[in-house]
PDB file of N, CA and C in Angstrom:
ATOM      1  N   UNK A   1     184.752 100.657 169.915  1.00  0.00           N
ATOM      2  CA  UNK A   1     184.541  99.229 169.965  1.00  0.00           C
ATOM      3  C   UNK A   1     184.936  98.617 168.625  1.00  0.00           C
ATOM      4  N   UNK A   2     186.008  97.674 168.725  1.00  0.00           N
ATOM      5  CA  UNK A   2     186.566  96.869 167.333  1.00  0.00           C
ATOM      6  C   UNK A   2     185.162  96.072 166.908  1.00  0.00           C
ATOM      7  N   UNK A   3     184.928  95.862 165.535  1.00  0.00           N
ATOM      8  CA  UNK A   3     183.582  95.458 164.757  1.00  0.00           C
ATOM      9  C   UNK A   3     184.158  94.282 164.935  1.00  0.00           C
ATOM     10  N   UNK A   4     183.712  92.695 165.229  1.00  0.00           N
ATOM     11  CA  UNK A   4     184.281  91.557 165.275  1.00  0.00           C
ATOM     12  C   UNK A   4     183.947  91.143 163.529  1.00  0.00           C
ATOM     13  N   UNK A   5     184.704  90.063 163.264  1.00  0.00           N
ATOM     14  CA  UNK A   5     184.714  89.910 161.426  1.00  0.00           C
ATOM     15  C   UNK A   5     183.955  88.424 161.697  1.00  0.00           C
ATOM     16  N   UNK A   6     183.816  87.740 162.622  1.00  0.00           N
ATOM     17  CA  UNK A   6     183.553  86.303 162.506  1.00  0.00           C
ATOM     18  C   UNK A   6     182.672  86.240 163.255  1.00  0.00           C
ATOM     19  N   UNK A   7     181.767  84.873 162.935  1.00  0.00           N
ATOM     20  CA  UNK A   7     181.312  84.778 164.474  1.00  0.00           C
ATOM     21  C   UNK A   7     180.721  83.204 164.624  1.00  0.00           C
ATOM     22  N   UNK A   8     180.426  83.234 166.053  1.00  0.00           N
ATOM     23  CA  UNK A   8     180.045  81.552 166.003  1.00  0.00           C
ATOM     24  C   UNK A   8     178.664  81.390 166.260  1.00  0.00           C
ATOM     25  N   UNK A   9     178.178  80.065 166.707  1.00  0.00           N
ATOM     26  CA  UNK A   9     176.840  80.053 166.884  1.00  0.00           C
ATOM     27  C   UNK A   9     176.672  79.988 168.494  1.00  0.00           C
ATOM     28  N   UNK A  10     175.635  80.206 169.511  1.00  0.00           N
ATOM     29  CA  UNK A  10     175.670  79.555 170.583  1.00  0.00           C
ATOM     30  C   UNK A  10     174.092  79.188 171.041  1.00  0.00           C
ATOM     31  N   UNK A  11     173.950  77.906 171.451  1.00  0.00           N
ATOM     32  CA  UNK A  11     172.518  77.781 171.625  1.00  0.00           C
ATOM     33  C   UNK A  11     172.360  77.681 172.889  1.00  0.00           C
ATOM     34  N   UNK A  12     170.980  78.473 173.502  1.00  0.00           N
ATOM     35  CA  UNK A  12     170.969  78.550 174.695  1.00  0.00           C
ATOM     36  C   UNK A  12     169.456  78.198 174.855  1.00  0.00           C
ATOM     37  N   UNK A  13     169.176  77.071 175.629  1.00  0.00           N
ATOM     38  CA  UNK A  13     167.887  77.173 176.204  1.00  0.00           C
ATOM     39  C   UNK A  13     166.981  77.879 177.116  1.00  0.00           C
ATOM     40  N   UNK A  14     166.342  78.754 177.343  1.00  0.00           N
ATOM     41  CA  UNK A  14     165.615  79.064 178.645  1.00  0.00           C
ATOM     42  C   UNK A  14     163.910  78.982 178.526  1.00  0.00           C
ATOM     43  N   UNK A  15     163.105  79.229 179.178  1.00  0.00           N
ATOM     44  CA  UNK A  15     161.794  79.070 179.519  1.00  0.00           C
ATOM     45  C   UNK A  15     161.860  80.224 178.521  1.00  0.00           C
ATOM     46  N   UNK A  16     160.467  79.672 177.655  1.00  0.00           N
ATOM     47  CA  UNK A  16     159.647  80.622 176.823  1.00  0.00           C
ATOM     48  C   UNK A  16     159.382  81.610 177.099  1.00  0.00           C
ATOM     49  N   UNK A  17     158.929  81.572 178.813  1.00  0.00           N
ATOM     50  CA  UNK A  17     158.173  82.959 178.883  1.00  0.00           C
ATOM     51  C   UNK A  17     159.306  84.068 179.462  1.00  0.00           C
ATOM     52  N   UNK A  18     160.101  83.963 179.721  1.00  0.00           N
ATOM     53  CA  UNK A  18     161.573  84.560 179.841  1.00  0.00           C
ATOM     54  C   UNK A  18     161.761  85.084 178.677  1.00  0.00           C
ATOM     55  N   UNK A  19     162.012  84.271 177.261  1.00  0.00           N
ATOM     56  CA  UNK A  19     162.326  84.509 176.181  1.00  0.00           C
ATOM     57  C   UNK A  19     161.379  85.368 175.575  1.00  0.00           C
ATOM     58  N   UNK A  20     160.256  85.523 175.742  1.00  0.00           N
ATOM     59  CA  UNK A  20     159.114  86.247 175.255  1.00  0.00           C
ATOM     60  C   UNK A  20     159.284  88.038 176.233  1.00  0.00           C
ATOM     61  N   UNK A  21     159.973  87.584 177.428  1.00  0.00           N
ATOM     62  CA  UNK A  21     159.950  89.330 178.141  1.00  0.00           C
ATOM     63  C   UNK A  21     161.303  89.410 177.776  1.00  0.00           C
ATOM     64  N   UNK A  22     162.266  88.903 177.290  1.00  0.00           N
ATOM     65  CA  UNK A  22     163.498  89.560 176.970  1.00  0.00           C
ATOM     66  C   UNK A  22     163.269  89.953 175.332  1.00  0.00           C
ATOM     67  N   UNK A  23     162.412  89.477 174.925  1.00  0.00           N
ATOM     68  CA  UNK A  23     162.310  89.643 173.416  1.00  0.00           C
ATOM     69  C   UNK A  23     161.303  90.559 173.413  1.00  0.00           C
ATOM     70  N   UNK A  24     160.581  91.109 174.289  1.00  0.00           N
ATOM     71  CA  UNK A  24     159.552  92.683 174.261  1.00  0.00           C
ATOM     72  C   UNK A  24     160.874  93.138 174.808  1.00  0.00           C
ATOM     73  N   UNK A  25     161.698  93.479 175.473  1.00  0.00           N
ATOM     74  CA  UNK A  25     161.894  94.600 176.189  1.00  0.00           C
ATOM     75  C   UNK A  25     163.577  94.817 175.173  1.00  0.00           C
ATOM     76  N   UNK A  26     163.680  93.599 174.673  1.00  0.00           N
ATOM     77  CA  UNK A  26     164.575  94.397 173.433  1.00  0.00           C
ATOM     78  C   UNK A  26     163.982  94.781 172.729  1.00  0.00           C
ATOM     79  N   UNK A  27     163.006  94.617 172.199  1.00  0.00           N
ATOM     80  CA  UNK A  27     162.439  95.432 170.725  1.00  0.00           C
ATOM     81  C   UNK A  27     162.132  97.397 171.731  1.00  0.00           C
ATOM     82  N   UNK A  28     161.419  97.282 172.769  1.00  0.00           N
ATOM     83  CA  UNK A  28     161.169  98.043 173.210  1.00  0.00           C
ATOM     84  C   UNK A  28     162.420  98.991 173.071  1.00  0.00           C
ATOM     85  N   UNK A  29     163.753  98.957 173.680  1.00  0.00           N
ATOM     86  CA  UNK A  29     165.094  99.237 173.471  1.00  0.00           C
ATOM     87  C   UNK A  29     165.654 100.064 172.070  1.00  0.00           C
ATOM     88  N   UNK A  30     165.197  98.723 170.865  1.00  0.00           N
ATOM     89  CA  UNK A  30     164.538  99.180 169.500  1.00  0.00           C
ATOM     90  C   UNK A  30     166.698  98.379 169.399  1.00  0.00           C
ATOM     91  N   UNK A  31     166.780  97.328 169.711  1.00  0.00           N
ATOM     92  CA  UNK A  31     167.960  96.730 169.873  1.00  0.00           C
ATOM     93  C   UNK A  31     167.177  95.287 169.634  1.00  0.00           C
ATOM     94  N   UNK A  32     168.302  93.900 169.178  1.00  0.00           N
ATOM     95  CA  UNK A  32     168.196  92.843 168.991  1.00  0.00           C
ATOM     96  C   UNK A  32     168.845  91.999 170.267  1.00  0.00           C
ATOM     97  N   UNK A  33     167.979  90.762 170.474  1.00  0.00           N
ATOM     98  CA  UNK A  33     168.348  90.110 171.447  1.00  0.00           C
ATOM     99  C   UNK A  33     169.895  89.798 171.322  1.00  0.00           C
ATOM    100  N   UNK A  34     170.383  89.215 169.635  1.00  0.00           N
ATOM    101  CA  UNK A  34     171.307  88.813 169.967  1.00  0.00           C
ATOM    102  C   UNK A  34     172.625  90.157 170.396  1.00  0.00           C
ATOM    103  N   UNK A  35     172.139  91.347 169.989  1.00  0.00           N
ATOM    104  CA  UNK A  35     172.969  92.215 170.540  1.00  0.00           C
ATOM    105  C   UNK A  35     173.356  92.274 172.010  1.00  0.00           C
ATOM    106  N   UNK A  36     172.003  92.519 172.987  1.00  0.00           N
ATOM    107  CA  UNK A  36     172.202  92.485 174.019  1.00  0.00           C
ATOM    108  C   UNK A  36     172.846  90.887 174.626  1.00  0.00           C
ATOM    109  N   UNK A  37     172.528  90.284 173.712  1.00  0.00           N
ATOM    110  CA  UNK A  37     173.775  89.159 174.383  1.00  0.00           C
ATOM    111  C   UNK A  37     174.760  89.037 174.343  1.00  0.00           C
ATOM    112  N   UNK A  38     175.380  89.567 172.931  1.00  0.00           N
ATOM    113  CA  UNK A  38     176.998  89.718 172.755  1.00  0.00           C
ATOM    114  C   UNK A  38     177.627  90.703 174.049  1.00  0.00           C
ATOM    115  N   UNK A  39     176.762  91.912 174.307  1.00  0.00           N
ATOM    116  CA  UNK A  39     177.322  92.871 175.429  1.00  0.00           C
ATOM    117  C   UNK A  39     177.484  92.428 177.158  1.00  0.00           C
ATOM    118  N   UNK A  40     176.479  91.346 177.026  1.00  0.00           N
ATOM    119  CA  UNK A  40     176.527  90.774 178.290  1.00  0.00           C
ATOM    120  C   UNK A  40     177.611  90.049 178.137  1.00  0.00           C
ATOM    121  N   UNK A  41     177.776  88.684 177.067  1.00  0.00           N
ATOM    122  CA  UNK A  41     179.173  88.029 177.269  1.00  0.00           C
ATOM    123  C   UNK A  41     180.365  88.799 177.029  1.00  0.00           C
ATOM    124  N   UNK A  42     180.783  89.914 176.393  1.00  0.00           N
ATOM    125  CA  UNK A  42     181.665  90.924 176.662  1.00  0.00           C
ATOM    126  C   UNK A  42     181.683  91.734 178.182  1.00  0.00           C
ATOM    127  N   UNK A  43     180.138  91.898 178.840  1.00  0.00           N
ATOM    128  CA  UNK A  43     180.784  92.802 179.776  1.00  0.00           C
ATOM    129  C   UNK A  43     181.422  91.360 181.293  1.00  0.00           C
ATOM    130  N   UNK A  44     180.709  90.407 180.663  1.00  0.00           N
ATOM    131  CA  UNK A  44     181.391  89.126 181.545  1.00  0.00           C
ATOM    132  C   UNK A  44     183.079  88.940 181.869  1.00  0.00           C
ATOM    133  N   UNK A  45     183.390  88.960 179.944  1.00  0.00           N
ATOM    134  CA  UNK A  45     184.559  88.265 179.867  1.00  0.00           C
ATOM    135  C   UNK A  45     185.342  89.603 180.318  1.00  0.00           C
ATOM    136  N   UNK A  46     184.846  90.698 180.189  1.00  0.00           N
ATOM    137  CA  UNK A  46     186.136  92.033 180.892  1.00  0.00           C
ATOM    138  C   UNK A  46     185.774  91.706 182.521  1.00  0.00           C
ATOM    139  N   UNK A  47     184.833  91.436 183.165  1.00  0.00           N
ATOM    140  CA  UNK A  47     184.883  91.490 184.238  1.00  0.00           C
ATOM    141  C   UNK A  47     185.645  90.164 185.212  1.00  0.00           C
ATOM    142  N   UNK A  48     185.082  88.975 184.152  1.00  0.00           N
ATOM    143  CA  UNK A  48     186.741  88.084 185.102  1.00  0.00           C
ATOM    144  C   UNK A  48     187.873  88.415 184.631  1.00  0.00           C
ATOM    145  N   UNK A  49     187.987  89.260 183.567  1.00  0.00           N
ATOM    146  CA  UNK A  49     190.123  89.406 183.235  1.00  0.00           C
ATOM    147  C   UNK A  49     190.194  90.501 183.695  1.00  0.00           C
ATOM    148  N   UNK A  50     189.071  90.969 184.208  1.00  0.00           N
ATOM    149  CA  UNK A  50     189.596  93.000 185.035  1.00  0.00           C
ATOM    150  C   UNK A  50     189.976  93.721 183.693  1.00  0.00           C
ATOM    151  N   UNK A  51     190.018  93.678 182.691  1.00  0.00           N
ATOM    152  CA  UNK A  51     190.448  94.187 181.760  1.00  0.00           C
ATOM    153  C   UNK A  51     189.488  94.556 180.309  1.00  0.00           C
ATOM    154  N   UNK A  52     190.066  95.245 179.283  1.00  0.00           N
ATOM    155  CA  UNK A  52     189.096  95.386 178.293  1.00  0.00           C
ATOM    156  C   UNK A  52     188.887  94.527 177.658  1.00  0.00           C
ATOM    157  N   UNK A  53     188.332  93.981 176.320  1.00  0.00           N
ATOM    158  CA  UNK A  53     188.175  93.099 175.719  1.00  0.00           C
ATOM    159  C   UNK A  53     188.812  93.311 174.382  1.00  0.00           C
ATOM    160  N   UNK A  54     189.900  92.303 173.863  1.00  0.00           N
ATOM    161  CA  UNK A  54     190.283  92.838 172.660  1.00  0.00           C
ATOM    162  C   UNK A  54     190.452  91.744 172.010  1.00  0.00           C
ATOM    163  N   UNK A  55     189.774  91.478 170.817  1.00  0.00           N
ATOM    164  CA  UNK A  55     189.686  89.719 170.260  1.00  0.00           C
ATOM    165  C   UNK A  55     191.206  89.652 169.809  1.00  0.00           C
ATOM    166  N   UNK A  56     191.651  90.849 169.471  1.00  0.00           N
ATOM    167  CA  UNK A  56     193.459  90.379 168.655  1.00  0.00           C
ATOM    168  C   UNK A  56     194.426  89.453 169.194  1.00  0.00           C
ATOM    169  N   UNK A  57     193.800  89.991 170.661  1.00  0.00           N
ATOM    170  CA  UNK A  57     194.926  89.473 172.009  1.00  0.00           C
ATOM    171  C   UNK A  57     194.613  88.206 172.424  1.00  0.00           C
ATOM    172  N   UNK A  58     193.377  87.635 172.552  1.00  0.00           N
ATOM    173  CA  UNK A  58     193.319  86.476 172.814  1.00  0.00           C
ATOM    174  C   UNK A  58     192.725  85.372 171.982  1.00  0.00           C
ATOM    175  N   UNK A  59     192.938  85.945 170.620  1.00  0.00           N
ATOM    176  CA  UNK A  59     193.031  84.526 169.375  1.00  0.00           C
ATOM    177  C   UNK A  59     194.140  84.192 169.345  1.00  0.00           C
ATOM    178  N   UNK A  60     195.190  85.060 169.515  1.00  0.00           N
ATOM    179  CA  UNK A  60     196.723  84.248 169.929  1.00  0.00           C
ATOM    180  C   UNK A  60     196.472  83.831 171.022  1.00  0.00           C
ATOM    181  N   UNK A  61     196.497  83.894 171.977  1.00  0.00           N
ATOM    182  CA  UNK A  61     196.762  83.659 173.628  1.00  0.00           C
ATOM    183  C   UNK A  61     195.961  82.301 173.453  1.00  0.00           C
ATOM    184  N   UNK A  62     195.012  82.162 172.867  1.00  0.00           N
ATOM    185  CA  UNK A  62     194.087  80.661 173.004  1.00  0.00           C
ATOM    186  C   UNK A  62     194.612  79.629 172.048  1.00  0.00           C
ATOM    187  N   UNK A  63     195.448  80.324 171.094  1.00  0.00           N
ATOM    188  CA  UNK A  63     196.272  79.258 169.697  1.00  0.00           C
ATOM    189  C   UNK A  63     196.887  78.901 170.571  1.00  0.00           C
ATOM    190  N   UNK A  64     197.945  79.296 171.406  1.00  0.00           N
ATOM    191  CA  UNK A  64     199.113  79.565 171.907  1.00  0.00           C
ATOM    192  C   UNK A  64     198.991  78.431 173.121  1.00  0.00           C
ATOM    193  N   UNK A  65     197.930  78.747 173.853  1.00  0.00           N
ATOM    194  CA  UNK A  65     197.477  77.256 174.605  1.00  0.00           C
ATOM    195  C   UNK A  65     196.860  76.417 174.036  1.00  0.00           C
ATOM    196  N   UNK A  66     196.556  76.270 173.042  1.00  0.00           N
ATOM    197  CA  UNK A  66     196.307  74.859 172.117  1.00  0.00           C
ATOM    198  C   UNK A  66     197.343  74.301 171.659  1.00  0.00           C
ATOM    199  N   UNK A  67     198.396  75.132 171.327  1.00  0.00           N
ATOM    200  CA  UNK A  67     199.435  74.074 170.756  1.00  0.00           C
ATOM    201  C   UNK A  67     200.270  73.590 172.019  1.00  0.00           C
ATOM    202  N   UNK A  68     200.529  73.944 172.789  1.00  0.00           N
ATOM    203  CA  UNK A  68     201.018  74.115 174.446  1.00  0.00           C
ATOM    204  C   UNK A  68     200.454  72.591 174.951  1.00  0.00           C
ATOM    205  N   UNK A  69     199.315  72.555 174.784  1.00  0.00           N
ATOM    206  CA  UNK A  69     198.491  71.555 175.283  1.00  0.00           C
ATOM    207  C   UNK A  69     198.658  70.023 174.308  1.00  0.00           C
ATOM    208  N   UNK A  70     198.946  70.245 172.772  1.00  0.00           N
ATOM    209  CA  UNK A  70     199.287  69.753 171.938  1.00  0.00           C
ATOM    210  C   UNK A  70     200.702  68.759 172.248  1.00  0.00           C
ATOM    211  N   UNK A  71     201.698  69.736 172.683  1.00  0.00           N
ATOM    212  CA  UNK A  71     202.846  69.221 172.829  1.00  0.00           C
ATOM    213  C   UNK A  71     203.208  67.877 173.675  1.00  0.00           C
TER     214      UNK A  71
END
């Protein structure tokens, strides 16, 4: 797994008491919430492209439709 170098913020609301059993059953794990969230939005984003996840490939591919869109 490539170590990512950057990262962003994302805020997510849900019910406390949700947040309170996902936050026992990661510590339980002996893992951090925000870990298990990065793996969920990774095992997301491979599962709509059918493919692996590789940030190299689609920081171009997303420049690439920004300037596209630009034009």
């Amino acid at each position: 797994m490539t170590l990512e170098t950057r990262t962003a913020r994302l805020t997510v609301l849900i019910d406390p008491r949700k947040k309170a059993v996902f936050e026992r059953l990661c510590a339980e794990e002996d893992t951090t919430p925000s870990q298990v969230v990065r793996r969920l939005i990774r095992g997301f984003i491979e599962t709509k492209q059918g493919r692996p996840w590789r940030p190299e490939e689609e920081s171009g591919s997303s420049q690439r439709a920004r300037s596209s869109k630009q034009r």
